[in-house]
Protein backbone atom coordinates (compact mmCIF):
# COMPACT_ATOMS: atom_id res chain seq x y z
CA UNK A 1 103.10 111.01 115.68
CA UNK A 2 103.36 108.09 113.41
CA UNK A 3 100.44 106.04 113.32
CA UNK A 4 100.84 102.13 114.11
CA UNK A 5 99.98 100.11 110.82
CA UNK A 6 98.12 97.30 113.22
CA UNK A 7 96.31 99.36 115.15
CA UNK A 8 95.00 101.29 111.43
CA UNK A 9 94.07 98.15 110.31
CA UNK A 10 92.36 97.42 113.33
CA UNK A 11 90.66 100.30 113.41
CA UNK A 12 89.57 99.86 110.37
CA UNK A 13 88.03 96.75 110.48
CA UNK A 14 86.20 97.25 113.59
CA UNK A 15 84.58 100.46 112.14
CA UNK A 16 83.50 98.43 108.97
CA UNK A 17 81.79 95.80 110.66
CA UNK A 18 80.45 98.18 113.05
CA UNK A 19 78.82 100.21 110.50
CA UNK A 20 78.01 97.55 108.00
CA UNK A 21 79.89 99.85 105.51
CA UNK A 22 78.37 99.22 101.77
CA UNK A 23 80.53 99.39 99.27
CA UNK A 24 80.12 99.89 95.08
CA UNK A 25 82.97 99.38 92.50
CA UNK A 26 83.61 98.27 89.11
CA UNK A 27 84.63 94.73 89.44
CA UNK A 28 82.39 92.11 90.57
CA UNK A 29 85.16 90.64 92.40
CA UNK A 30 86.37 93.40 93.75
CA UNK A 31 83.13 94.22 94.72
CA UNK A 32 82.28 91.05 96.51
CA UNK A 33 85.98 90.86 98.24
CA UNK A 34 85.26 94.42 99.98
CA UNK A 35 82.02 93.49 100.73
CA UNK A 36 83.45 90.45 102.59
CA UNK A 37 85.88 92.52 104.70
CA UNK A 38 83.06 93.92 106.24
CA UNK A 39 81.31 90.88 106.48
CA UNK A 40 81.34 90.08 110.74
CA UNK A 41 81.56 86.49 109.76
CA UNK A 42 84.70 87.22 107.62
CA UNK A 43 86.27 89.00 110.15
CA UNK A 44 89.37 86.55 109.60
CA UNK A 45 89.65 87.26 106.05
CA UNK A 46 89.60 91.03 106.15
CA UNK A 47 93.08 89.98 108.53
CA UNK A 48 94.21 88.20 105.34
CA UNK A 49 92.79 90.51 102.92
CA UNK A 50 93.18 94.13 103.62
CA UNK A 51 96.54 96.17 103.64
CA UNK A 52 97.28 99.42 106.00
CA UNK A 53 98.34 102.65 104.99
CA UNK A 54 102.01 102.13 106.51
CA UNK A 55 104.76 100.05 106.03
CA UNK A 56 105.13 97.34 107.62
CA UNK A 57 108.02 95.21 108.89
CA UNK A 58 109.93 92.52 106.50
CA UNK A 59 109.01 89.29 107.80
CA UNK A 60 112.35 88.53 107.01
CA UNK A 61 115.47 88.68 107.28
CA UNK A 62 117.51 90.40 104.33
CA UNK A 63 119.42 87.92 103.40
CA UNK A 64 116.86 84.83 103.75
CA UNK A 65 115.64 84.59 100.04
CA UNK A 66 119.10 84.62 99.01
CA UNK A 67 118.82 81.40 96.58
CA UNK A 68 116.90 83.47 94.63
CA UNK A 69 117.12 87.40 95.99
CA UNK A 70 120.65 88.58 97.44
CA UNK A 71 120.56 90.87 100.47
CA UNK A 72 121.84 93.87 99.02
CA UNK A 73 118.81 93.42 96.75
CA UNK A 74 116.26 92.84 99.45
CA UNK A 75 117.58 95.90 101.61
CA UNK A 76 117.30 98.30 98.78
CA UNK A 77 114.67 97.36 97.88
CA UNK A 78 112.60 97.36 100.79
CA UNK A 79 114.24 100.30 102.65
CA UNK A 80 114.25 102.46 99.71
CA UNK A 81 112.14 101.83 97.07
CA UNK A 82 108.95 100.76 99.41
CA UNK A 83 109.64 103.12 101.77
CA UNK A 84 109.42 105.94 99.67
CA UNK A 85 105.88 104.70 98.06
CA UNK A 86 104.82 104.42 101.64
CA UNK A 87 105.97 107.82 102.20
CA UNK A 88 104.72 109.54 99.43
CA UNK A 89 101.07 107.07 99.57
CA UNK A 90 100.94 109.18 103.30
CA UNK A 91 101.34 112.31 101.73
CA UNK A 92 98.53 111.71 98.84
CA UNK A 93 96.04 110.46 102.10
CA UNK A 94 97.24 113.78 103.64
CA UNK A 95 96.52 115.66 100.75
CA UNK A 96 93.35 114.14 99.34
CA UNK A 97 91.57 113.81 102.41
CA UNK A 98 91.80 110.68 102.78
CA UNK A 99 90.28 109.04 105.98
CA UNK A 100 92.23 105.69 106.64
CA UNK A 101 90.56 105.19 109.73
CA UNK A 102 87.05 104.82 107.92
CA UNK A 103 88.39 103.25 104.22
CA UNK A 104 90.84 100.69 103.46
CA UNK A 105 93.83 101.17 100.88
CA UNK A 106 91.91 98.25 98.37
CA UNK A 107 88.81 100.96 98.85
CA UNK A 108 90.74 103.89 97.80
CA UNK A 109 92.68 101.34 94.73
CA UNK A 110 89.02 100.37 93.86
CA UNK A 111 88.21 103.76 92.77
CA UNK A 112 91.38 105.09 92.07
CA UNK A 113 90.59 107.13 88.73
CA UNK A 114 89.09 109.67 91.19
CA UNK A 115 92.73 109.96 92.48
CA UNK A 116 95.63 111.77 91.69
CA UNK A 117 98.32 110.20 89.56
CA UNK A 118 100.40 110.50 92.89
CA UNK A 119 97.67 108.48 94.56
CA UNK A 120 97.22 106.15 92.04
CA UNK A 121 101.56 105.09 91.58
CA UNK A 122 102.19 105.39 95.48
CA UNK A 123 98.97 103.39 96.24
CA UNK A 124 99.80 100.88 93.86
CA UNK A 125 103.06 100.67 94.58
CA UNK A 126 102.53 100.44 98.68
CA UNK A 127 99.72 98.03 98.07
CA UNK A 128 101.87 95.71 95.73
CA UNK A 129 105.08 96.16 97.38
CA UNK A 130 103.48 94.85 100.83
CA UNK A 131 101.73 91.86 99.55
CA UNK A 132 105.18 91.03 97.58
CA UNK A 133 107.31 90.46 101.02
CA UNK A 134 104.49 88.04 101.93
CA UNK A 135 103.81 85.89 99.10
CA UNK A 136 108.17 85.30 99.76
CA UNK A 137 109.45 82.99 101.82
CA UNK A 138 112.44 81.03 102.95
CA UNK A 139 111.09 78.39 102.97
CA UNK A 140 108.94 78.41 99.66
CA UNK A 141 107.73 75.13 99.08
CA UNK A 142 108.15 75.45 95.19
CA UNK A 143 104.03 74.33 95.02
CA UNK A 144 100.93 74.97 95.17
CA UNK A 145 98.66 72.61 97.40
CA UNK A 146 95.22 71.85 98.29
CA UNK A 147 91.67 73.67 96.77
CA UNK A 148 94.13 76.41 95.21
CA UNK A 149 96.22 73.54 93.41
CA UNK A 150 93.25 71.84 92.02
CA UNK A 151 91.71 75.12 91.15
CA UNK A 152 94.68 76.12 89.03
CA UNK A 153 95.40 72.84 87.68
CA UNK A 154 91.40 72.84 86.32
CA UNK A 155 91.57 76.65 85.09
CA UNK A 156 95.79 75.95 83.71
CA UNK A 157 95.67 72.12 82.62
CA UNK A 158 98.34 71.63 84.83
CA UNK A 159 100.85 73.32 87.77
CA UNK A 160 103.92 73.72 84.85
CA UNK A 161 101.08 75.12 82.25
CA UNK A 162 100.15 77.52 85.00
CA UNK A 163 104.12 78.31 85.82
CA UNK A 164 104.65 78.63 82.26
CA UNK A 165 101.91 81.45 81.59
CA UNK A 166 102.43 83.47 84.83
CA UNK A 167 106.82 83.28 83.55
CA UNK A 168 105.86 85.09 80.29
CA UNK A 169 103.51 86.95 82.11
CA UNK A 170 106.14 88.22 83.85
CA UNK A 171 108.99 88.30 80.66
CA UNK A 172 106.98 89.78 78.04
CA UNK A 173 105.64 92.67 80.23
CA UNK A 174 107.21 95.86 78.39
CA UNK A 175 109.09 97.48 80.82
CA UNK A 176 108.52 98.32 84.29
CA UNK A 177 105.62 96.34 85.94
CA UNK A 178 103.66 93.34 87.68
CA UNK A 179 102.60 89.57 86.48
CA UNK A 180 99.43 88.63 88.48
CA UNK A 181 97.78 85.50 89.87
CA UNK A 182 94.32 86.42 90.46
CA UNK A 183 90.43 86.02 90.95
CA UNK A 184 87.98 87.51 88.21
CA UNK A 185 84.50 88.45 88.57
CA UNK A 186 83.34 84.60 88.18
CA UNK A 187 86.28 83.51 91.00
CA UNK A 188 87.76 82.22 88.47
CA UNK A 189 91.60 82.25 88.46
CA UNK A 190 93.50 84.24 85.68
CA UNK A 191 96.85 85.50 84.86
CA UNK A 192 98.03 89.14 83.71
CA UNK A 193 99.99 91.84 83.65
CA UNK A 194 100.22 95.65 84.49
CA UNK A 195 102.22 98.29 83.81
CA UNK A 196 104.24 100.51 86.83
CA UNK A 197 102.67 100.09 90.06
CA UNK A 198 98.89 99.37 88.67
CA UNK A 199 97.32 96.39 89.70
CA UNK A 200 93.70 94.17 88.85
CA UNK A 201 91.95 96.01 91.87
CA UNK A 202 92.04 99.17 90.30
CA UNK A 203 89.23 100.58 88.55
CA UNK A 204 91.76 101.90 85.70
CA UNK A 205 92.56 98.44 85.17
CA UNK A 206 92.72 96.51 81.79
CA UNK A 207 92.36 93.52 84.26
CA UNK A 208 90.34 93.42 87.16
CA UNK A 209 90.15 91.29 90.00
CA UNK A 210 91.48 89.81 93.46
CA UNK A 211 95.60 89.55 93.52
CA UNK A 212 96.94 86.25 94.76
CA UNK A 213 100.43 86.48 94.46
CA UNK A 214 102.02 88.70 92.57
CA UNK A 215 105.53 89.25 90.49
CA UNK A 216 107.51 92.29 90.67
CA UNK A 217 109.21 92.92 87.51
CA UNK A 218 110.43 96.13 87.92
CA UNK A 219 114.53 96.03 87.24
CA UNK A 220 115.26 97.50 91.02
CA UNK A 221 113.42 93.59 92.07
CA UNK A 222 116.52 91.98 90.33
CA UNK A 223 119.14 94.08 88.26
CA UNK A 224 121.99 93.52 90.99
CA UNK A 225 122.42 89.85 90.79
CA UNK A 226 120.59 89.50 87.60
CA UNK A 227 121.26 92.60 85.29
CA UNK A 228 119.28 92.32 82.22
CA UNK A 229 118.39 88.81 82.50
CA UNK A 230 114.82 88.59 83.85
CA UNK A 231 113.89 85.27 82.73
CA UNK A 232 116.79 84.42 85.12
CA UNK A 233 115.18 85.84 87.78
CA UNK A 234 111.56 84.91 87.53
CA UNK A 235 113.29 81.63 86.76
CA UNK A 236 115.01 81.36 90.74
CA UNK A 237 111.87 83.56 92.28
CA UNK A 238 109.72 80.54 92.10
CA UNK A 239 111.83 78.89 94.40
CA UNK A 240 111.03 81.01 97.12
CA UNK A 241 107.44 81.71 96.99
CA UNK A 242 105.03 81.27 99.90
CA UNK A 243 102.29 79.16 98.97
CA UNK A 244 100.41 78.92 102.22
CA UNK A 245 100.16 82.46 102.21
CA UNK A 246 98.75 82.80 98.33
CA UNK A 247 96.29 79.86 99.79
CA UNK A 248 94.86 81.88 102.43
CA UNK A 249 94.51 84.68 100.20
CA UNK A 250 92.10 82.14 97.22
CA UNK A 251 90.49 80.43 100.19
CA UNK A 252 89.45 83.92 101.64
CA UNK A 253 88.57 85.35 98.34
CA UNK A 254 86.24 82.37 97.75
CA UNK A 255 84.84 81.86 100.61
């Protein structure tokens, strides 16, 4: 029987808080965002915070980012190319003994060296893939506002500055990969890359730390509408990001 994502999550978080689970990895930030999710009083932000095990639905329709994503696009890429990391993530829990009723997916990413290679490109890629869909939306209001504006205009200079870094982020990133917005050890914000589906929250991570929002340059994200011209693309995907939802991400990362 296929197990509802919600009620995994759910699950989940109500056996973390219940058993005060105590958690140890790597990255100070990492460390201190688990922690958090099994903080009672941050009950709210593990909602925010934590990704199940399953795919979930596109809050979305296909064809509602198409000013900057075409349908076609969007279905492929969420019917196909997430699916199958979804599918494959379930059959790395399956086989590694995975419990996802008593760990989270950013608990298994945490320590992912201790994984299989399967584990670590179908976690990744699940993980990423779901927080992609909702840092989009149709109605993307093209900026940043409130604590996480002024936090990025003191840590960028400016809003464009910031723009500007997290665009070649995205452009010079050799091949397939991801551009990242996110909080370091010190909750500071930073911008990065990785390469294939690896992201800061793994342990086997040159950078390491909290994603906000992050960019999916992998060619299936853009090649139909775009072909080989990514700038293009990274250029029109700013138009649609969701800013409240990269918001609630920093404010429940901070605290």
């Amino acid at each position: 029987m296929k197990s509802n994502p919600l009620h995994t999550r759910r699950n989940f978080i109500h056996t973390s808080l219940k058993a005060g689970v105590a958690l140890s990895v790597g990255s100070a930030a990492v460390s201190t965002f688990l922690t958090s999710c099994n903080n009672k009083s941050a009950a709210n932000n593990a909602a925010i915070l934590t990704t199940g095990f399953n795919q979930t639905p596109l809050p979305y329709a296909y064809n509602a980012l198409e000013k900057a994503i075409d349908a076609a696009t969007m279905e492929i890429h969420y019917s196909k190319h997430a699916a199958a990391y979804a599918k494959a993530l379930q059959e790395a829990v399956a086989s590694e003994s995975v419990d996802a009723t008593k760990t989270s997916l950013e608990n298994v990413l945490a320590n992912i060296s201790k994984y299989s290679t399967k584990m670590r490109n179908n976690a990744g890629g699940h993980y990423n893939h779901e927080l992609f869909w909702k840092s989009l939306s149709p109605t993307g209001s093209g900026k940043a506002g409130g604590k996480l504006l002024t936090a990025i205009e003191q840590q960028f200079n400016s809003f464009d500055s910031f723009k500007n870094q997290l665009t070649d982020a995205g452009k010079t990133r050799f091949g397939s990969g991801w551009a990242w917005l996110y909080v370091d050890g010190s909750k500071e914000l930073k911008i990065g890359s990785t390469p294939n589906q690896d992201n800061p929250l793994m342990d086997a991570s040159e950078i390491k730390g909290v994603p906000l929002l992050g960019l999916d340059v992998w060619e299936h994200a853009y090649y139909l509408r775009y072909q080989n011209k990514r700038p293009d693309y990274i250029d029109a995907w700013w138009s649609v990001v969701n800013w409240d939802y990269v918001a609630e991400r920093y404010q429940a990362v901070i605290g």
